[in-house]
C-alpha atoms as a PDB file:
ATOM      1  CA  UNK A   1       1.534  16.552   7.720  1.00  0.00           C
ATOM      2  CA  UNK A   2       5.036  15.059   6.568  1.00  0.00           C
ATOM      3  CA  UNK A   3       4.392  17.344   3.207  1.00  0.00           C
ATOM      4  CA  UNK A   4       4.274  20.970   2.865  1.00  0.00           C
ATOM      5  CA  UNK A   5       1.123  22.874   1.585  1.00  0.00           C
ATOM      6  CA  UNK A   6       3.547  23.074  -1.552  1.00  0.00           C
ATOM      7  CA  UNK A   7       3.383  19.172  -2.417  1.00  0.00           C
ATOM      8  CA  UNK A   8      -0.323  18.899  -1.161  1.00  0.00           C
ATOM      9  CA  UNK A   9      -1.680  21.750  -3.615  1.00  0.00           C
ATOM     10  CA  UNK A  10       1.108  20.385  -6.440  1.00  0.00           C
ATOM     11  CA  UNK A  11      -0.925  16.935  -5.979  1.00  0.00           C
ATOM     12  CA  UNK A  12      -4.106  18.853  -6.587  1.00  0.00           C
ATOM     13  CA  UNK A  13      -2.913  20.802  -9.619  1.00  0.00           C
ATOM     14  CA  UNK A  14      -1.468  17.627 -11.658  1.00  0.00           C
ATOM     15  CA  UNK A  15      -4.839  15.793 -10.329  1.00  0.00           C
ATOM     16  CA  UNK A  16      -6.907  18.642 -12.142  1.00  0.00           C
ATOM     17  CA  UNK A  17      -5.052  18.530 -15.144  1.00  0.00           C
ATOM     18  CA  UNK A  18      -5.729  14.876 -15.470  1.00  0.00           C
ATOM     19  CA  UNK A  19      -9.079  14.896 -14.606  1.00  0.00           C
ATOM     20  CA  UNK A  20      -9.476  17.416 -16.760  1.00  0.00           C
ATOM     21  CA  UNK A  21      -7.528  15.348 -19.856  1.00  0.00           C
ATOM     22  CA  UNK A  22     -10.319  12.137 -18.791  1.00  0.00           C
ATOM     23  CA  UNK A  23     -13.034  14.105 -18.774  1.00  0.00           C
ATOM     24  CA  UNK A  24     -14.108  13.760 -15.231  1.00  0.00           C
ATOM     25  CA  UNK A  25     -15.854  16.386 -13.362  1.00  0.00           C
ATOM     26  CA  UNK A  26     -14.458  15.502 -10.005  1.00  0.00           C
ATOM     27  CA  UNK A  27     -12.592  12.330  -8.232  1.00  0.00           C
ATOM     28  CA  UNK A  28     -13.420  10.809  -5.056  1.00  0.00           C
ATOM     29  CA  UNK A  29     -11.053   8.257  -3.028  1.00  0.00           C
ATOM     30  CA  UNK A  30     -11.881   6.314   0.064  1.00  0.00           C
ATOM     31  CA  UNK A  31      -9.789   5.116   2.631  1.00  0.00           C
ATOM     32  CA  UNK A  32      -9.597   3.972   6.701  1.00  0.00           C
ATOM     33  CA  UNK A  33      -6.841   3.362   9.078  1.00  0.00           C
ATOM     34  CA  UNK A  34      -5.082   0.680   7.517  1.00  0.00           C
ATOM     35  CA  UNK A  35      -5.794   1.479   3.507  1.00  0.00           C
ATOM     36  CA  UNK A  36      -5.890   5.335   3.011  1.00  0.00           C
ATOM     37  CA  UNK A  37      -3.509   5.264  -0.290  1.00  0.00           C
ATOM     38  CA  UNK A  38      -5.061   7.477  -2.400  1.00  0.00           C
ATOM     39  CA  UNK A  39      -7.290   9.288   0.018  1.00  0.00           C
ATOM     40  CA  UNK A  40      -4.095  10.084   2.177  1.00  0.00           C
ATOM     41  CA  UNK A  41      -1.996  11.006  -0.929  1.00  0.00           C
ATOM     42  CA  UNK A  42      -4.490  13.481  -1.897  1.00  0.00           C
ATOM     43  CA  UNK A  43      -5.874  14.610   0.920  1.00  0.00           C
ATOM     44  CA  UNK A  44      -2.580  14.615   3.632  1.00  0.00           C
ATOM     45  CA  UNK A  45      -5.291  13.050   6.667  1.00  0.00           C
ATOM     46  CA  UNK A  46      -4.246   9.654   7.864  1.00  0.00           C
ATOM     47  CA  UNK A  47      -7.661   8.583   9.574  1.00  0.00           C
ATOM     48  CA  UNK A  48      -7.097   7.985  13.163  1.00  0.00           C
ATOM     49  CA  UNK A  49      -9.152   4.608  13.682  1.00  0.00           C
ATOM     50  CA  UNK A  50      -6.748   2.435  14.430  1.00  0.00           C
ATOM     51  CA  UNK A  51      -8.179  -0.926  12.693  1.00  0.00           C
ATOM     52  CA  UNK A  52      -9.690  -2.036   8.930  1.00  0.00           C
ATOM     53  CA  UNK A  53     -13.363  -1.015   9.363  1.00  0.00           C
ATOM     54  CA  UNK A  54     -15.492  -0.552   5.735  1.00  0.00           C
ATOM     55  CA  UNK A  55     -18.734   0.714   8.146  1.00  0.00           C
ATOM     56  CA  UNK A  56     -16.502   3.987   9.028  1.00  0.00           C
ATOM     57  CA  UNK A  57     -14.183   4.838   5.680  1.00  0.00           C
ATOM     58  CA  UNK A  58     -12.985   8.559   4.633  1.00  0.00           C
ATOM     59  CA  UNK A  59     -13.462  10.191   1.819  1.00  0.00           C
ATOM     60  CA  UNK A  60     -12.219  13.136  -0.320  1.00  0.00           C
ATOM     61  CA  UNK A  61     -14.205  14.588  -3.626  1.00  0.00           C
ATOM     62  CA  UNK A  62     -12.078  16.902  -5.540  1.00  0.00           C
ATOM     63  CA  UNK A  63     -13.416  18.953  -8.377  1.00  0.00           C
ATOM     64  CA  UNK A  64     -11.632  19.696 -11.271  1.00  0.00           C
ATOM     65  CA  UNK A  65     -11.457  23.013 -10.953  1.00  0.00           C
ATOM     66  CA  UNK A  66      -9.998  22.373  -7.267  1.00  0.00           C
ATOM     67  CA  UNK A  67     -12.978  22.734  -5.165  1.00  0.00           C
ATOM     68  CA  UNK A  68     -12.449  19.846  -2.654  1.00  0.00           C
ATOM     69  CA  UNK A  69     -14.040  18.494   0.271  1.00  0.00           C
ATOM     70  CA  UNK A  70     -13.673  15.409   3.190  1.00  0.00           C
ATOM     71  CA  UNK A  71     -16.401  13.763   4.693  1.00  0.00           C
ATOM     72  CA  UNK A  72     -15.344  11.698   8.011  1.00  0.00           C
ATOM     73  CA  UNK A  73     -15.976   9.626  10.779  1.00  0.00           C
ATOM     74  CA  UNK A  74     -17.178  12.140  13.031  1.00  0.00           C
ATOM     75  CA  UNK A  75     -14.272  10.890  15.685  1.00  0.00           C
ATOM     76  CA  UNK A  76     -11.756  11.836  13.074  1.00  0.00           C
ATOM     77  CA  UNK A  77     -13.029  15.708  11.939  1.00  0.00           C
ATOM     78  CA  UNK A  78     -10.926  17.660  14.211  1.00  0.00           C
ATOM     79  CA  UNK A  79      -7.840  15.639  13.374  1.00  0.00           C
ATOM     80  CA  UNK A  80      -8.879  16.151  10.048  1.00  0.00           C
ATOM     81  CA  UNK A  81      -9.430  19.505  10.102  1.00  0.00           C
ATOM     82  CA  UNK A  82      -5.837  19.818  11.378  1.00  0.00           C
ATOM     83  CA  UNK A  83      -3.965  17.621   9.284  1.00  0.00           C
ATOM     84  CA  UNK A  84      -5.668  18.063   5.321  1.00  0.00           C
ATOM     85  CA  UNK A  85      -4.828  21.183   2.918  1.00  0.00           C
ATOM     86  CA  UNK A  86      -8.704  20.493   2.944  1.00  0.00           C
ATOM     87  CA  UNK A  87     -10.663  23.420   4.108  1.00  0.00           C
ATOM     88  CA  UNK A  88     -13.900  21.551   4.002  1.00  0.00           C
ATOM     89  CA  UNK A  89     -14.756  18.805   6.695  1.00  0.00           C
ATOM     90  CA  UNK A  90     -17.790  17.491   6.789  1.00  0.00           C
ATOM     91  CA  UNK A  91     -18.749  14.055   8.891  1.00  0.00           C
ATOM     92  CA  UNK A  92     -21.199  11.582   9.994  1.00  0.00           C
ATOM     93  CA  UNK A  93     -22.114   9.220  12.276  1.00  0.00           C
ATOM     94  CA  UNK A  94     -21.963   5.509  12.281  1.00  0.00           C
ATOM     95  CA  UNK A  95     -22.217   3.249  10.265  1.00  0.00           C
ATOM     96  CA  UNK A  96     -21.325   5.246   6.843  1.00  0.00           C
ATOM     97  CA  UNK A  97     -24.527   5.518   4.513  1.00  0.00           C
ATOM     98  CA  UNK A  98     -24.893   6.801   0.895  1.00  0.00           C
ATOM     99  CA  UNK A  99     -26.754   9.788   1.954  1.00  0.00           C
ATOM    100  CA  UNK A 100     -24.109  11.777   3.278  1.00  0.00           C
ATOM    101  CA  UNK A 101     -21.830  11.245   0.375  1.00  0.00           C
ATOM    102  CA  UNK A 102     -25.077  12.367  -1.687  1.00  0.00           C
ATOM    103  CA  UNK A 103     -25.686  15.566   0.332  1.00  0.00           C
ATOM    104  CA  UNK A 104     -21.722  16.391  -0.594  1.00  0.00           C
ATOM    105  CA  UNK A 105     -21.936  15.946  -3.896  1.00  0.00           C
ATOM    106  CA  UNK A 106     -25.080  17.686  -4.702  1.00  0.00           C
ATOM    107  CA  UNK A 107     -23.899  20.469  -2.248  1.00  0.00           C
ATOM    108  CA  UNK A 108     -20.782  20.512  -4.621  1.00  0.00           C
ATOM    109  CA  UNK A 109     -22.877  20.711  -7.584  1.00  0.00           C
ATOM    110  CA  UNK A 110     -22.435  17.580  -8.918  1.00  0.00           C
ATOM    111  CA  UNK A 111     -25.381  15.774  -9.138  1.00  0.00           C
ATOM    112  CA  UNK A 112     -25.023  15.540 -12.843  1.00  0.00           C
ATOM    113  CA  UNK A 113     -21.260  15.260 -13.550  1.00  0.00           C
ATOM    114  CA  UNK A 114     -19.104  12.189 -14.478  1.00  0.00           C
ATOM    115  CA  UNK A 115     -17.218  11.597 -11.228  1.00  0.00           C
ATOM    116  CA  UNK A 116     -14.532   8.908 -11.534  1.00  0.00           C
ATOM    117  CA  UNK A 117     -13.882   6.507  -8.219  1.00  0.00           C
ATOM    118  CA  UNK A 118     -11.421   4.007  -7.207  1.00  0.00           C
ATOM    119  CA  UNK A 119     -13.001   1.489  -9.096  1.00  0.00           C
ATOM    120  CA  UNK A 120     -10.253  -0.095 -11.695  1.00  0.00           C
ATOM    121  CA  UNK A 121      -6.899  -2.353 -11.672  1.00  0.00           C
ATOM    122  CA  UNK A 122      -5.287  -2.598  -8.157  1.00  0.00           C
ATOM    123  CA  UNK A 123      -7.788  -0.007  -6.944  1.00  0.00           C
ATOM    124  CA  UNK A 124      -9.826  -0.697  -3.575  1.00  0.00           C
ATOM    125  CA  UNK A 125     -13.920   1.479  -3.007  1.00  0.00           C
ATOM    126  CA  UNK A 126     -14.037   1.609   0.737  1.00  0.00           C
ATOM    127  CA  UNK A 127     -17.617   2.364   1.103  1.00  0.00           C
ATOM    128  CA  UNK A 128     -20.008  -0.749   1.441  1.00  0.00           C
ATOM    129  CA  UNK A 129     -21.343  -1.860  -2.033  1.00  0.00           C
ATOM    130  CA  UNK A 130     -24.576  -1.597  -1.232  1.00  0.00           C
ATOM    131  CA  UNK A 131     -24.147   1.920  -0.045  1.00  0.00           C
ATOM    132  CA  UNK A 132     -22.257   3.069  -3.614  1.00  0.00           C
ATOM    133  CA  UNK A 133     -24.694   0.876  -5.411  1.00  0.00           C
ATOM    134  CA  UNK A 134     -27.853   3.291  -3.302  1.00  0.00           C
ATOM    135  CA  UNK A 135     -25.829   6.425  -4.076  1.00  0.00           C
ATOM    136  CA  UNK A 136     -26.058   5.374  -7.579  1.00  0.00           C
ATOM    137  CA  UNK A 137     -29.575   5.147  -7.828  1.00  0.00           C
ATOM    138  CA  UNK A 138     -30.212   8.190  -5.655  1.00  0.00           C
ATOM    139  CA  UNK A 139     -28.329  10.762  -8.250  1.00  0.00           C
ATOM    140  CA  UNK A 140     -29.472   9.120 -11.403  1.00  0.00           C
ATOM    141  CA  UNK A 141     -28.001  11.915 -13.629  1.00  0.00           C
ATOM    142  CA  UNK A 142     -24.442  10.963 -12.350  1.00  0.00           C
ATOM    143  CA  UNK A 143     -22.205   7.993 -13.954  1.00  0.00           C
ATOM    144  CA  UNK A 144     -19.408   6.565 -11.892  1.00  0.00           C
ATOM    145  CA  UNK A 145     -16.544   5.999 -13.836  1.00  0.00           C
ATOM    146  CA  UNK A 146     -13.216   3.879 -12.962  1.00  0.00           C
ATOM    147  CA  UNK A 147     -10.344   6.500 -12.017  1.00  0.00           C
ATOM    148  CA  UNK A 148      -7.566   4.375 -11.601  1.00  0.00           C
ATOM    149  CA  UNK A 149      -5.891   6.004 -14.557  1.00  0.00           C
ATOM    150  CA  UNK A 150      -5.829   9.285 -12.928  1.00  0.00           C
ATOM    151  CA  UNK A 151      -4.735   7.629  -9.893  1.00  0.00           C
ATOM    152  CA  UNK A 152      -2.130   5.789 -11.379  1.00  0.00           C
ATOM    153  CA  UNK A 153      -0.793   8.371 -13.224  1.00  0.00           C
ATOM    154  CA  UNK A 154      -0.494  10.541 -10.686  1.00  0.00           C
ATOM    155  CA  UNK A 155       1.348   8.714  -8.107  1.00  0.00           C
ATOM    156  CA  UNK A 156       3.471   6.971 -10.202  1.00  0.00           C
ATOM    157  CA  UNK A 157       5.913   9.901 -10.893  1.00  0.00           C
ATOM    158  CA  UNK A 158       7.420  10.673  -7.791  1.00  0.00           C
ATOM    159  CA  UNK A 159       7.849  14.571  -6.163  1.00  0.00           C
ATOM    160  CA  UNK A 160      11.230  15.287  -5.230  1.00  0.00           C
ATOM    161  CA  UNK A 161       9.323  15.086  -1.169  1.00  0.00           C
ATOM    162  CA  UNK A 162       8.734  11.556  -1.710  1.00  0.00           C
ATOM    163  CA  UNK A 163      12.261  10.567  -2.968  1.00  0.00           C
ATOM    164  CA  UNK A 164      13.273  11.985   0.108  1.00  0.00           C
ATOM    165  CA  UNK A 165      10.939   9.801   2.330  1.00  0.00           C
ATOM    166  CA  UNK A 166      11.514   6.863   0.466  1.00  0.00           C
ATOM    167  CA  UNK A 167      15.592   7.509   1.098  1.00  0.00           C
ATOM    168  CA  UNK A 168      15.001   7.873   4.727  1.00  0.00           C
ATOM    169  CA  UNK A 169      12.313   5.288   4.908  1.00  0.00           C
END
C-alpha cells in the first residue's frame, strides 16, 4: 500500500464526517483493474485483473460509523486481504450478481438505510445495471442516493501523502 494505515483510516474519518453531514448511512464505490478511483482511494486495494471487465468489479461499503467491508472477485481476496486497511473480505464467483452485494449489506445491517453510490457528475457504478437495478428491488426499504458529493469532497483536498506522490509522479 503506497499509504500508511495513517492516511487510509484519515480517509475513513473525513468520509464519516461527510456522510454523516449528507445523511447517508453508508457509501459504497465500485471499481476494476483499469477504473478503481474511488474504490482504491478508500479502500488502498488496486484489483489485480489486469483488463476493464464490468462482469467482475470490486466493491467497498463503508458505514458511517466506520464499519467497512470489500466484496471481490474471488481471484483478488487474498491480495485484498493484504493490501486494504479493510478487515473484512468477502468474494464471489463469476459473473458479479446483486445477491452478494445484498447478503453484505443486510449482513451490515443496512437493509433499510439511505446508502449513497457513485451515481452523480463524473462518477462511474461498476456493477451491471441490471444487477443494481435487481439489488434495488430486492431491499425495497433501501434508497440509493447519488454520492458524488461526498466523493468529491473528499478527494478534492489533497493529504500532505498525495502532494508527495503527485511531486514524484
Amino acid at each position: 500500500m503506497p499509504f500508511s494505515l495513517a492516511e487510509m483510516t484519515g480517509r475513513r474519518d473525513r468520509a464519516q464526517k461527510l456522510m454523516e453531514k449528507e445523511r447517508l448511512d453508508a457509501i459504497i464505490v465500485t471499481g476494476d483493474f483499469s477504473a478503481c478511483m474511488n474504490y482504491y482511494y478508500l479502500s488502498g486495494h488496486s484489483p489485480r485483473d489486469y483488463q476493464s471487465n464490468f462482469s467482475r468489479p470490486h466493491l467497498m461499503v463503508l458505514k458511517q460509523d466506520g464499519q467497512a467491508a470489500l466484496l471481490v472477485y474471488n481471484v483478488n481476496k487474498e491480495n485484498a486481504a493484504e493490501s486494504s486497511w479493510v478487515k473484512d473480505v468477502r468474494s464471489y464467483g463469476p459473473p458479479f450478481k446483486y445477491d452478494a452485494l445484498k447478503d453484505l449489506l443486510v449482513s451490515m445491517n443496512l437493509q433499510n438505510a439511505t446508502i449513497g453510490m457513485e451515481l452523480g457528475t463524473d462518477q462511474r457504478l461498476w456493477i451491471p445495471v441490471l444487477e443494481f437495478l435487481s439489488l434495488k428491488e430486492a431491499l425495497p426499504q433501501a434508497r440509493f442516493v447519488d454520492a458524488s458529493t461526498v466523493l468529491w469532497q473528499l478527494r478534492m483536498i489533497k493529504s500532505r501523502a498525495e502532494v508527495e506522490l503527485i511531486r514524484q509522479a
